[in-house]
Protein backbone atom coordinates (compact mmCIF):
# COMPACT_ATOMS: atom_id res chain seq x y z
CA UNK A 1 22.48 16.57 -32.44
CA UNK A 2 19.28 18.87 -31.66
CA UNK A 3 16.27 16.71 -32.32
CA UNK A 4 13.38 18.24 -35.28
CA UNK A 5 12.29 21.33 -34.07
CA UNK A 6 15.25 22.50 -32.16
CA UNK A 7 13.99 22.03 -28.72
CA UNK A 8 17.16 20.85 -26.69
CA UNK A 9 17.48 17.42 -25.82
CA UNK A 10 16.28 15.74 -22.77
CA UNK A 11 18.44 13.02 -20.41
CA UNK A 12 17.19 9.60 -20.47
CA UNK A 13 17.32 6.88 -17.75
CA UNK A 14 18.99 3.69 -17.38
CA UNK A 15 18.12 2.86 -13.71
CA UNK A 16 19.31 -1.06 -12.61
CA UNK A 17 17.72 -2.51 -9.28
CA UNK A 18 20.35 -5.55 -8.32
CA UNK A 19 18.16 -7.56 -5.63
CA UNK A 20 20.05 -8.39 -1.97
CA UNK A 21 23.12 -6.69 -3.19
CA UNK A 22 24.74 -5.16 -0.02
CA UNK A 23 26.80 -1.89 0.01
CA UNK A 24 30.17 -3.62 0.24
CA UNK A 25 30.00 -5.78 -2.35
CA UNK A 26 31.72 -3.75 -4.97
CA UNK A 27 35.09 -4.95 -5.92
CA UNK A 28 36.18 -1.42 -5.96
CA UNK A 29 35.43 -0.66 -2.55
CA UNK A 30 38.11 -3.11 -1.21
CA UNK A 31 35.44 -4.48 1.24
CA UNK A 32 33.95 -7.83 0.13
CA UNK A 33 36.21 -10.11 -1.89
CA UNK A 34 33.50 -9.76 -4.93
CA UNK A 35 35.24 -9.64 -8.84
CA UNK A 36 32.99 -6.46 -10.66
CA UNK A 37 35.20 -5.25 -13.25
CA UNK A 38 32.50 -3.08 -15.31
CA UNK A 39 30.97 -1.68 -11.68
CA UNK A 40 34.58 -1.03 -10.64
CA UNK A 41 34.86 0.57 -14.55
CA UNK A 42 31.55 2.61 -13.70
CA UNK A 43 32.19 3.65 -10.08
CA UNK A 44 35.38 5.58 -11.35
CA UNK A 45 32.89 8.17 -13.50
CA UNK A 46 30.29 7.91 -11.16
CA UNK A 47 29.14 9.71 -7.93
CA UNK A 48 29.77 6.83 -5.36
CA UNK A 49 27.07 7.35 -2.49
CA UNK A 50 28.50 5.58 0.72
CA UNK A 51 25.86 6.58 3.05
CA UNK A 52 22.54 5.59 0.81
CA UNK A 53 20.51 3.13 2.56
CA UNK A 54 17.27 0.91 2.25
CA UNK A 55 15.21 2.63 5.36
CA UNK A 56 13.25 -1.06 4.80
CA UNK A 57 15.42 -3.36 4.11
CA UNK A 58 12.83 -5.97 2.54
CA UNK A 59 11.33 -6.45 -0.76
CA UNK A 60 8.55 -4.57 -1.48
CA UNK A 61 8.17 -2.06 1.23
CA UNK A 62 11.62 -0.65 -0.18
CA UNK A 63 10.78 -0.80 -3.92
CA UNK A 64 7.32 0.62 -2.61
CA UNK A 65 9.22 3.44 -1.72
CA UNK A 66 11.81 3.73 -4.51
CA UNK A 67 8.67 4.13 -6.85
CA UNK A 68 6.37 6.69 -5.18
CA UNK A 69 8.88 8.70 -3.15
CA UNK A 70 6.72 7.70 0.13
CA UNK A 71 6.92 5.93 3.01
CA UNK A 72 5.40 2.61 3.72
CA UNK A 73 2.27 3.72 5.49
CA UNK A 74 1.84 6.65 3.01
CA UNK A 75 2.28 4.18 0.04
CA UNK A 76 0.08 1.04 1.10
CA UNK A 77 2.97 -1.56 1.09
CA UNK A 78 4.46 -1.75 4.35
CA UNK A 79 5.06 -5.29 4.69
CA UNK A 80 6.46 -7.69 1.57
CA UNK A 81 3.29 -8.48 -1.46
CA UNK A 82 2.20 -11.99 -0.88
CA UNK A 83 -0.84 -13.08 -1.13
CA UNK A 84 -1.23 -13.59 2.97
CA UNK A 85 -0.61 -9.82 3.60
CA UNK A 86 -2.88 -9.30 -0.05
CA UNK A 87 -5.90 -9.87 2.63
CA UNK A 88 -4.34 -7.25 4.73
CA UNK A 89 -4.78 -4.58 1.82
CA UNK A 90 -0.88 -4.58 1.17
CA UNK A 91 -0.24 -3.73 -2.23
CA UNK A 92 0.98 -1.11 -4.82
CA UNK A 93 -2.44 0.51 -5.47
CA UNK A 94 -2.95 1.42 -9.37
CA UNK A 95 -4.00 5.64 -7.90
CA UNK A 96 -0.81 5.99 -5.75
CA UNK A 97 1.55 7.94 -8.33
CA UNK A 98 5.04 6.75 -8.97
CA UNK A 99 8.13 8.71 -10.39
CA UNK A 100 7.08 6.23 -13.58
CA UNK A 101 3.90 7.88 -13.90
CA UNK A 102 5.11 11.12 -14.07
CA UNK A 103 7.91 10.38 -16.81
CA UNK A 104 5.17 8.85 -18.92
CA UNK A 105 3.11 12.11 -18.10
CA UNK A 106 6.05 14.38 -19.60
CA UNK A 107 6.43 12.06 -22.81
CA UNK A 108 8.98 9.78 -21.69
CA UNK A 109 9.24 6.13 -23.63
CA UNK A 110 8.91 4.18 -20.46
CA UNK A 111 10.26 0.62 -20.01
CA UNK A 112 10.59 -2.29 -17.01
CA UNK A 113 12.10 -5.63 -17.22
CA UNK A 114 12.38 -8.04 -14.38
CA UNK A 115 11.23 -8.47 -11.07
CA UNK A 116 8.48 -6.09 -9.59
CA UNK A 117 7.27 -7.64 -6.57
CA UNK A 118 4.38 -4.84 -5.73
CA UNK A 119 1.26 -6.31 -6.90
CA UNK A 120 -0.94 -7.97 -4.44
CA UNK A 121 -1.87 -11.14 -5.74
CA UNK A 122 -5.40 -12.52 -6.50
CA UNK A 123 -6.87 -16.13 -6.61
CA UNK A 124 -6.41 -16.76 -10.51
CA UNK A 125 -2.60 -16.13 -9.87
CA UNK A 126 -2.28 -19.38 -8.08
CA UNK A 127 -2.64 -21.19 -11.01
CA UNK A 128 -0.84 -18.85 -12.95
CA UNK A 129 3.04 -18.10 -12.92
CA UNK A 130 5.26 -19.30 -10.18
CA UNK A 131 2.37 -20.78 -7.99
CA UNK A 132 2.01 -21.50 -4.34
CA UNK A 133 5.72 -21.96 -2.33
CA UNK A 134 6.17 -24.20 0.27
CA UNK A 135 4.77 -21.80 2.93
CA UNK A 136 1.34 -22.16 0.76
CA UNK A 137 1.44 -18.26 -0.03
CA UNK A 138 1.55 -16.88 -3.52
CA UNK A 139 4.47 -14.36 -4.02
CA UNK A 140 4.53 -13.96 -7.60
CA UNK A 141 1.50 -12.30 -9.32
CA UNK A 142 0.44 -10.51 -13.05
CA UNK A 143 0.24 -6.76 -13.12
CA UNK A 144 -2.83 -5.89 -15.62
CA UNK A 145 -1.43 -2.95 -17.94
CA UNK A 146 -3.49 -0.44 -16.24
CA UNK A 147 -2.00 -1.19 -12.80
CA UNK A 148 1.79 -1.08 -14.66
CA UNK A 149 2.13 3.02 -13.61
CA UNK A 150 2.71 4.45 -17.12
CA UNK A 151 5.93 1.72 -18.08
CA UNK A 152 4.71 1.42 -21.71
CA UNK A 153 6.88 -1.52 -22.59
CA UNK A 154 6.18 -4.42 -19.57
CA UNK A 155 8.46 -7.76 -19.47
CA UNK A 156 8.40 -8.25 -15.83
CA UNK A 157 7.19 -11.20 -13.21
CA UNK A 158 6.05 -10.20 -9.54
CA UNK A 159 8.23 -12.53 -7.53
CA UNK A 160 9.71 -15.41 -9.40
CA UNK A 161 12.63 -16.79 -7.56
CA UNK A 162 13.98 -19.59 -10.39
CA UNK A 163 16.74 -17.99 -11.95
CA UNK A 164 17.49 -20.52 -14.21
CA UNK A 165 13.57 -21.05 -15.36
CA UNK A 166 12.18 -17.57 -15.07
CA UNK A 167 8.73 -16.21 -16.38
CA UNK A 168 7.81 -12.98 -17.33
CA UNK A 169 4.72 -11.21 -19.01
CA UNK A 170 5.13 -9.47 -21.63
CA UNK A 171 3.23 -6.72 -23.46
CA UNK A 172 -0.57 -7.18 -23.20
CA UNK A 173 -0.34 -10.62 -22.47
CA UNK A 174 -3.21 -11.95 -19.81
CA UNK A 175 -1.83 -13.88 -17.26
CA UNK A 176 -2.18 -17.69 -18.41
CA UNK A 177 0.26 -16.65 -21.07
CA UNK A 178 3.36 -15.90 -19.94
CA UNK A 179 6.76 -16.20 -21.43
CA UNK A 180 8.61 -19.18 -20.31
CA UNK A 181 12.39 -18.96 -20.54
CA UNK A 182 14.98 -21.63 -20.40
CA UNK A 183 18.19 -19.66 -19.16
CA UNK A 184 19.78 -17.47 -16.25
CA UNK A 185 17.30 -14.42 -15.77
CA UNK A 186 19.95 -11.35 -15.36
CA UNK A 187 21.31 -12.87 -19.01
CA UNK A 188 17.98 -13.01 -20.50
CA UNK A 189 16.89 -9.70 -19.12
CA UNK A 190 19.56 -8.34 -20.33
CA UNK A 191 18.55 -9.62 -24.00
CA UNK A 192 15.32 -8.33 -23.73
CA UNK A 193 17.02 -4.54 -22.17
CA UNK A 194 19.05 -4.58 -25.40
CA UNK A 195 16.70 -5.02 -27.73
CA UNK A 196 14.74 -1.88 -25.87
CA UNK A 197 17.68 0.05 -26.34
CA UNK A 198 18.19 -0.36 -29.81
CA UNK A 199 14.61 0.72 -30.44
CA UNK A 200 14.81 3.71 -27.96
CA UNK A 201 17.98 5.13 -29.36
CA UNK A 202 16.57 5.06 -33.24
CA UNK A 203 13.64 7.46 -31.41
CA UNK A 204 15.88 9.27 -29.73
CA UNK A 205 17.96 10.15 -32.39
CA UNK A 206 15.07 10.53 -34.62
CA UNK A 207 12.17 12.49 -32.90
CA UNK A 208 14.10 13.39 -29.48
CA UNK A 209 11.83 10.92 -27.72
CA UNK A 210 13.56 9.78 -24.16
CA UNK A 211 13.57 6.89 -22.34
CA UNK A 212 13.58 5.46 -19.05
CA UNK A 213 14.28 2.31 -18.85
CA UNK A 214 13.94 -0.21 -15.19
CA UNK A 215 16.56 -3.20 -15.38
CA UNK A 216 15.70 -5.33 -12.25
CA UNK A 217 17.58 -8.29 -11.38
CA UNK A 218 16.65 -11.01 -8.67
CA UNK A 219 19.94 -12.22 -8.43
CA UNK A 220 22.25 -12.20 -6.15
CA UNK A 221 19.33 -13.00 -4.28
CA UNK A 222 18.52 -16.68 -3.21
CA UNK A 223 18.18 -19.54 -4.49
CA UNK A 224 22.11 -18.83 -4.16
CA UNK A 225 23.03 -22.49 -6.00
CA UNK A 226 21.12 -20.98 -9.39
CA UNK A 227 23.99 -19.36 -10.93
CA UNK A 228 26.19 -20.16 -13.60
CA UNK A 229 28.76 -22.06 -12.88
CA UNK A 230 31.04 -20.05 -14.97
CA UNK A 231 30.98 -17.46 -12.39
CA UNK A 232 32.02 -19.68 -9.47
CA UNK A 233 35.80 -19.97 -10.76
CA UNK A 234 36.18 -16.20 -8.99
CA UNK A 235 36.49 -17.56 -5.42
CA UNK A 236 37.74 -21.01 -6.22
CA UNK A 237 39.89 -21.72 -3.27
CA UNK A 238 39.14 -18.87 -0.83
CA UNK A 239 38.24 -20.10 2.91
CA UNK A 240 35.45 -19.16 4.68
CA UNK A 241 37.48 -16.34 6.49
CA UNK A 242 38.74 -15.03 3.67
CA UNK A 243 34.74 -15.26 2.05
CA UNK A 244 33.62 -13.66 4.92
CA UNK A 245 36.47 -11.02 6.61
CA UNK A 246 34.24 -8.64 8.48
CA UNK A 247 34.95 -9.05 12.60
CA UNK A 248 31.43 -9.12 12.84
CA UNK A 249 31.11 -12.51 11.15
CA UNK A 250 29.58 -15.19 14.48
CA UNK A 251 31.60 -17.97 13.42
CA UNK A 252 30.74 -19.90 16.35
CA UNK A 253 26.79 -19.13 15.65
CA UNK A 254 24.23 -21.47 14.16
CA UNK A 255 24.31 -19.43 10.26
CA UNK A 256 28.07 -19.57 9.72
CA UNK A 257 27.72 -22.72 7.86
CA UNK A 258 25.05 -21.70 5.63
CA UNK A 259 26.86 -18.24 5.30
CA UNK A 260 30.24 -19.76 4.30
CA UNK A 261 27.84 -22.37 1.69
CA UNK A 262 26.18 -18.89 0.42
CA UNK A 263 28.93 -16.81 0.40
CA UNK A 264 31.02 -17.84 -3.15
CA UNK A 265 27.21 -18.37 -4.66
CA UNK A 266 26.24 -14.94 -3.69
CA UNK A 267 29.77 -13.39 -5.20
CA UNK A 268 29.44 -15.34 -8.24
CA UNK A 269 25.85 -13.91 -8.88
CA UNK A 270 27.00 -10.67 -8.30
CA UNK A 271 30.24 -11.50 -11.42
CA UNK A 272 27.54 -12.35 -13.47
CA UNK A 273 25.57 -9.34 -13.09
CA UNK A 274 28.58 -7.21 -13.52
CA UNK A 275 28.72 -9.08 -16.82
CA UNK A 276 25.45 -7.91 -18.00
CA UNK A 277 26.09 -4.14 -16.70
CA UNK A 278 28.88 -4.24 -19.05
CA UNK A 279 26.65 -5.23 -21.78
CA UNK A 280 23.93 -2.61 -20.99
CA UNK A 281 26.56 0.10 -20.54
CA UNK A 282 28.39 -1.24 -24.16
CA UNK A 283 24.58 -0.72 -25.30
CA UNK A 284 24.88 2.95 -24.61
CA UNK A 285 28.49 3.93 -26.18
CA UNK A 286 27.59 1.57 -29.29
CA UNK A 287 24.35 3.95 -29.92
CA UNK A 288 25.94 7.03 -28.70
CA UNK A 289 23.98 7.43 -25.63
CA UNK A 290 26.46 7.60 -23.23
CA UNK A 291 26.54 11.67 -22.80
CA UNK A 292 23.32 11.76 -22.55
CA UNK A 293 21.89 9.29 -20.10
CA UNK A 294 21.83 8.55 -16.08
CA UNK A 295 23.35 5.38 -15.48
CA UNK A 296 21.93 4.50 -11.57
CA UNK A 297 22.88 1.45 -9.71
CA UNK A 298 21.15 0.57 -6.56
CA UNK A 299 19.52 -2.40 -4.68
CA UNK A 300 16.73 -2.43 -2.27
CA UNK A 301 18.79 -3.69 0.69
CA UNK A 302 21.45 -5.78 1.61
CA UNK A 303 22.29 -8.93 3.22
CA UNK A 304 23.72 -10.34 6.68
CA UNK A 305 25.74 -13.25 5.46
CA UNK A 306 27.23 -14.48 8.71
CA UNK A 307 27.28 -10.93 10.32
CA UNK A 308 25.97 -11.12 13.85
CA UNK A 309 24.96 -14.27 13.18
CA UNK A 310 22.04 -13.81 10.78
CA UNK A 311 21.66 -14.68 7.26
CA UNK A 312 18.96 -12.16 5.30
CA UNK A 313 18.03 -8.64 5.56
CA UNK A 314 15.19 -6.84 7.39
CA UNK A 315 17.36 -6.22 10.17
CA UNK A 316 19.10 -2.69 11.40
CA UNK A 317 22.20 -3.18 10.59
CA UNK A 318 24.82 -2.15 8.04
CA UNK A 319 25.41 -4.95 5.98
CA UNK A 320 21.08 -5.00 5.39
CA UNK A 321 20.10 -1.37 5.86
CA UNK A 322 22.86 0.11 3.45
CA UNK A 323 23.17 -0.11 -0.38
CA UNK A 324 25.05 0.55 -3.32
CA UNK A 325 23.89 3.67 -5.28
CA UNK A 326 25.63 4.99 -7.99
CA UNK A 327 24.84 7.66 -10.43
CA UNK A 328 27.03 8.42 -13.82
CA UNK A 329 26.69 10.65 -16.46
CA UNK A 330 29.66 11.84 -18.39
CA UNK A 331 29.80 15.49 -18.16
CA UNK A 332 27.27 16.56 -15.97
CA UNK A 333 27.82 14.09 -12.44
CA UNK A 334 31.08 14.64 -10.87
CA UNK A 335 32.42 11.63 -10.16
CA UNK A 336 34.05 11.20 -6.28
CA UNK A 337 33.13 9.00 -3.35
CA UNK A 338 30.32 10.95 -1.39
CA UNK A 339 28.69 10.57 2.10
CA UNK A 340 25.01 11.59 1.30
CA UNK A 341 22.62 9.98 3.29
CA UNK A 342 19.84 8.91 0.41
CA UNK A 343 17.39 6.94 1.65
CA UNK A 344 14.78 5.00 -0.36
CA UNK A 345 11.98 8.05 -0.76
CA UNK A 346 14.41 10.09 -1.60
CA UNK A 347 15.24 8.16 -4.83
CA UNK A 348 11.90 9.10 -6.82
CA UNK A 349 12.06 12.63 -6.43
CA UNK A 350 15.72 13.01 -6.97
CA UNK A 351 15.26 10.95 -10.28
CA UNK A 352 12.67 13.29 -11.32
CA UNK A 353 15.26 16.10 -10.67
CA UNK A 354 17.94 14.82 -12.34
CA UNK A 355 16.26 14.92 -15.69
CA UNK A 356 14.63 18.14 -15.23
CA UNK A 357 11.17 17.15 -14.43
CA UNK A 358 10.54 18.08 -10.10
CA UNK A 359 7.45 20.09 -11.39
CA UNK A 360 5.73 16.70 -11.92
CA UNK A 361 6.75 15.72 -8.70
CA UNK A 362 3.79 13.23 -7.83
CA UNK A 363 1.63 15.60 -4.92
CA UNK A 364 1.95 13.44 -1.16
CA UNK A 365 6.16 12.49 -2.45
CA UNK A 366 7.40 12.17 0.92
CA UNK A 367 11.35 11.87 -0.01
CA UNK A 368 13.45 14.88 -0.83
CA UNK A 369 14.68 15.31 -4.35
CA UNK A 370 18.76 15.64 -3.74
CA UNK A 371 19.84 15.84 -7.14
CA UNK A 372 21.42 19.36 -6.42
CA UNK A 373 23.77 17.45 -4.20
CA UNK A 374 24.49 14.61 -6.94
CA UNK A 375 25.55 17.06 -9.62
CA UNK A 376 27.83 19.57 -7.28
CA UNK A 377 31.12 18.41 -6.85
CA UNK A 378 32.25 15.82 -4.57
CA UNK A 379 33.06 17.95 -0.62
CA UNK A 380 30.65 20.47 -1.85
CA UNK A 381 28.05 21.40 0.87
CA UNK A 382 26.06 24.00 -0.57
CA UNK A 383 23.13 21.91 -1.72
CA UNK A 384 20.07 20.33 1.09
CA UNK A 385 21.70 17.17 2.73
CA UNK A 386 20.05 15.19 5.09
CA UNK A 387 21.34 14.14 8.45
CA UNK A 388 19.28 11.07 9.49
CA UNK A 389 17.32 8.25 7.87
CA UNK A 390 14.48 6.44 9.17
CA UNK A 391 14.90 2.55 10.14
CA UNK A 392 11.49 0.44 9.78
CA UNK A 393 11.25 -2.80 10.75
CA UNK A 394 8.04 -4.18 11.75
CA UNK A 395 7.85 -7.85 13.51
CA UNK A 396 7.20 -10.37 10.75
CA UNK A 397 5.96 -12.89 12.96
CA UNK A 398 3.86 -12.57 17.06
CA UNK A 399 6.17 -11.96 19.61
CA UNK A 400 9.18 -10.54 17.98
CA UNK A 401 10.12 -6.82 18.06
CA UNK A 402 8.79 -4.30 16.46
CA UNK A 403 11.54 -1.86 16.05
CA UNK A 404 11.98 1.40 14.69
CA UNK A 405 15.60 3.63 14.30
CA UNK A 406 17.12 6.26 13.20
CA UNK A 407 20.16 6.51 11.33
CA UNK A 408 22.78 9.81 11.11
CA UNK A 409 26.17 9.93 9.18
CA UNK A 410 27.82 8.59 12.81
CA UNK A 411 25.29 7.02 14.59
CA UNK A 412 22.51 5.14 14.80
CA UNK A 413 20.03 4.48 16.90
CA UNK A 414 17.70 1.54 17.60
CA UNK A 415 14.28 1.21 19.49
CA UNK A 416 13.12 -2.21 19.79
CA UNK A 417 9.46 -2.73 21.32
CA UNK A 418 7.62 -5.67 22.39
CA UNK A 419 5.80 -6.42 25.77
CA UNK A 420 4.86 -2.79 26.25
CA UNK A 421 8.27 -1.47 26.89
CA UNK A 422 11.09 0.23 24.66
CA UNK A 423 14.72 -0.95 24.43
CA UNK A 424 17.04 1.56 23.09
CA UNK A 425 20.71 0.67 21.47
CA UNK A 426 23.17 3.27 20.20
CA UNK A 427 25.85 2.24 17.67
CA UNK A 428 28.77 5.15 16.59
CA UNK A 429 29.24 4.31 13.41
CA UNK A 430 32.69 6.20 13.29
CA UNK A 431 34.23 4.36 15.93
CA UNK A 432 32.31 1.20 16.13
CA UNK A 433 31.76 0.65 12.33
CA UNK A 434 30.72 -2.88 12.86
CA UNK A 435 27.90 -2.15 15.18
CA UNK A 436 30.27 -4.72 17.45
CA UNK A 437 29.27 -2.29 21.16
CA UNK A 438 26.48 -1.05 22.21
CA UNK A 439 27.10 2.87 23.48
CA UNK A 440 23.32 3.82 24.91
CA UNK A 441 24.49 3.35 28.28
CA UNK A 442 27.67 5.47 27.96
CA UNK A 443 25.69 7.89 26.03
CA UNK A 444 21.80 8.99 27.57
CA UNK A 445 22.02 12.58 26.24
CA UNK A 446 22.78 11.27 22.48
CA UNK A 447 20.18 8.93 22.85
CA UNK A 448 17.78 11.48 24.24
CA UNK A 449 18.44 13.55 21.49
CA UNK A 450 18.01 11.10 18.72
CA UNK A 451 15.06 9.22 20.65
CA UNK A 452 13.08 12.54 20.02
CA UNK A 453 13.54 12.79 16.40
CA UNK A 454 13.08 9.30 15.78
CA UNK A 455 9.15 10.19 17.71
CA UNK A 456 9.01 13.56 14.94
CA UNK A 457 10.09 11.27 11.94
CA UNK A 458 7.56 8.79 13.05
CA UNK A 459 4.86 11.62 12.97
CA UNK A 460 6.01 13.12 9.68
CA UNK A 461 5.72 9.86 7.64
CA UNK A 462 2.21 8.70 9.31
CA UNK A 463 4.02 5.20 11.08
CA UNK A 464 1.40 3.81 13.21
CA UNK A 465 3.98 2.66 15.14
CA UNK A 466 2.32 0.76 18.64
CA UNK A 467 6.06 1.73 20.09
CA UNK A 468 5.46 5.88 20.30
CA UNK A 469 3.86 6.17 23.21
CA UNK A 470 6.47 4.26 25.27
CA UNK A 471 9.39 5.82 23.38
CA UNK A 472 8.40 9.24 23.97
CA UNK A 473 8.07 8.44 27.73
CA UNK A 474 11.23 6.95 27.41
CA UNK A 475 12.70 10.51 25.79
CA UNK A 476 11.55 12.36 28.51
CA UNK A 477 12.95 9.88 30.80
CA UNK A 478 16.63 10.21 29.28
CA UNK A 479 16.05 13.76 29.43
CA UNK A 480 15.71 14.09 32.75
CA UNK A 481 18.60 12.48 34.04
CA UNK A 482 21.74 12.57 30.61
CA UNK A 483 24.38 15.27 32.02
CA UNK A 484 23.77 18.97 30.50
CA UNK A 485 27.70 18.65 29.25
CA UNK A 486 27.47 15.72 27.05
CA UNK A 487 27.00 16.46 23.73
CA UNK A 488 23.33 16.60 22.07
């Protein structure tokens, strides 16, 4: 149906953030023993990205740079929104455009439910919301509607992390009135994302009006025991090895307790998740949106759970840095398994792209808009595809490393500093995808090599990194003595 006036229709956007959902954990992947029928249902029409990762995997530096297509010192959030690093300036400022803004710019009907973790908080937040946590920081703060970057309709928290008890303001609401909610948050969410839909699709039918709506779940992030119990009876009876059956798992090191604990809790969370995609993506067929809409699932990074014996994220490797990112529309995305290596900038000016907007590309958008490559068909080459990603992982605490990496389709490298020197590791991702062996010894020239693009990628996106210095010494170093016949 051509909308009044006979001007074609435009794509909407259904774009759903799942927080601390790694890039294995899709049942039809065959790689973590997780139960996601509808994903499974929606991976099979969907381009499958198996290379996208989180180039920060934490928080809010990554949905920092899902939003504004820039990089954390670009976009003023380079370490998580609390209200500690609030003193520090870290914070999504209200000027810095987001792929949001320019949607609402092009007459979009814009709409975000759930967890937004990007505004710095301020003193009257403390008594407002979720409150001070044990560590006597305020995470969770209120966005004031001109601070909300053109999202129209606004049921969202900052950082609430009771999934069973969640808050969220709604509308113009000030901030001593939010909406208290007795129930699971993806559930609830998923209410309120429902009752958007039915709204958007009358305009959308009507007038040709489109939408783009935000879905963003906390869960399967912790507090792991919130979850319905309901979704448990999935990995009734499964051991801890069968939980937990990458070869990277330390089960002689000090997490594989808590891992094995977190493990079914984490799965289930993710079940009930895939529950409510199957309800948003029932949403769609029931109005006849289906055709018309890009259906994106992605996370902002992943989780350890046992693997080399650590338990969260912020950490270089695979099971934190990489993601889950698929894209569906009927029609128009060829569906297919594809290595593209997305990172997190990239996803704001490739969403822009896909619905025919990259002239409003926000001015300073750092990322590369590969929606070319999304819509050709799966082993197609023509289109731009980039060969590495940036890792950035500043230390969270005095005295631990401040590292920095770089990561290709095979490889990856890692360069950790601290006491004014640079330590450089070198996983091969084809043979060693585990990240079990360390190859920098056995391989200076590939080191080299990626050592010095890691120093031009640093320069590109404005890192400050107090590690540049030492690791270009250390290129020229490699340089000198790698063999002239290894390959570069």
């Amino acid at each position: 149906m051509t909308p009044p006036g006979g001007a074609p229709r435009r794509a909407n956007l259904l774009l759903v953030i799942a927080d601390q959902w790694r890039a294995g954990a899709l049942g039809f992947l065959g790689e973590d023993p997780v139960s996601t029928p509808h994903l499974d249902a929606l991976g099979a029409r969907s381009k499958v990205l198996t290379q996208a990762v989180s180039n920060y995997p934490v928080c809010s530096p990554c949905r920092a740079m899902l939003m504004t297509g820039r990089y954390p010192y670009r976009n003023g959030v380079h370490l998580n929104v609390n209200s500690a690093t609030a003193q520090l300036g870290v914070g999504l400022r209200p000027e810095t455009p987001c792929w949001s803004d320019a949607l609402a710019g092009a007459g979009y009907a814009l709409g975000y439910i759930g967890k937004w973790h990007l505004e710095a908080p301020v003193p009257a937040d403390a008594a407002a919301g979720e409150g001070p946590r044990e560590d006597g920081r305020v995470w969770d703060a209120y966005s004031p509607p001109a601070h909300r970057h053109g999202f129209g309709f606004w049921y969202a928290h900052g950082c609430c992390d009771d999934h069973l008890r969640p808050h969220y303001w709604h509308g113009d609401a000030p901030r001593e009135a939010a909406v208290e909610v007795d129930g699971w948050s993806p559930e609830h969410e998923t209410d309120v994302a429902l009752s958007f839909l039915d709204g958007a699709a009358g305009d959308y039918h009507g007038t040709g009006t489109p939408f783009a709506l935000v879905v963003s779940y906390n869960p399967p992030h912790q507090p792991f025991e919130q979850v319905p119990p309901e979704h448990l009876r999935h990995y009734e009876g499964l051991s801890g090895r069968d939980l937990l059956p990458r070869p990277n798992v330390d089960w002689d090191g000090p997490t594989a307790a808590d891992a094995v604990h977190a493990a079914p809790r984490y799965y289930a969370a993710m079940t009930g998740v895939d529950r409510q995609m199957g309800r948003l993506l029932d949403a769609l067929d029931r109005h006849g949106l289906t055709r018309d809409t890009y259906v994106v699932f992605t996370s902002d990074h992943g989780m350890q759970l046992g693997s080399h014996g650590l338990m969260y994220k912020n950490v270089p490797y695979e099971e934190s840095m990489r993601v889950p990112f698929l894209v569906s529309r009927p029609g128009i995305v060829p569906p297919g398994r594809d290595d593209l290596l997305l990172g997190s900038p990239d996803v704001a000016p490739t969403l822009l792209g896909l619905l025919g907007e990259s002239a409003a590309t926000p001015a300073g958008t750092q990322g590369q808009d590969l929606s070319a490559a999304l819509l050709a068909p799966p082993g197609d080459r023509g289109c731009a595809r980039p060969d590495a990603a940036l890792y950035i992982g500043p230390a969270a605490e005095p005295g631990q490393s401040d590292t920095r990496g770089l990561r290709t389709r095979t490889h990856k490298l890692i360069a950790a500093y601290g006491a004014g020197r640079v330590r450089l590791h070198l996983f091969d991702l084809t043979a060693d995808p585990y990240e079990l062996s360390d190859a920098a010894a056995e391989q200076p020239a590939r080191v080299a090599a990626l050592a010095a693009r890691l120093v031009a990628e640093l320069d590109r996106t404005g890192d400050p990194w107090p590690g540049r210095a030492a690791l270009a010494d250390e290129v020229r170093h490699l340089a000198r003595r790698a063999p002239a016949d290894e390959p570069r």
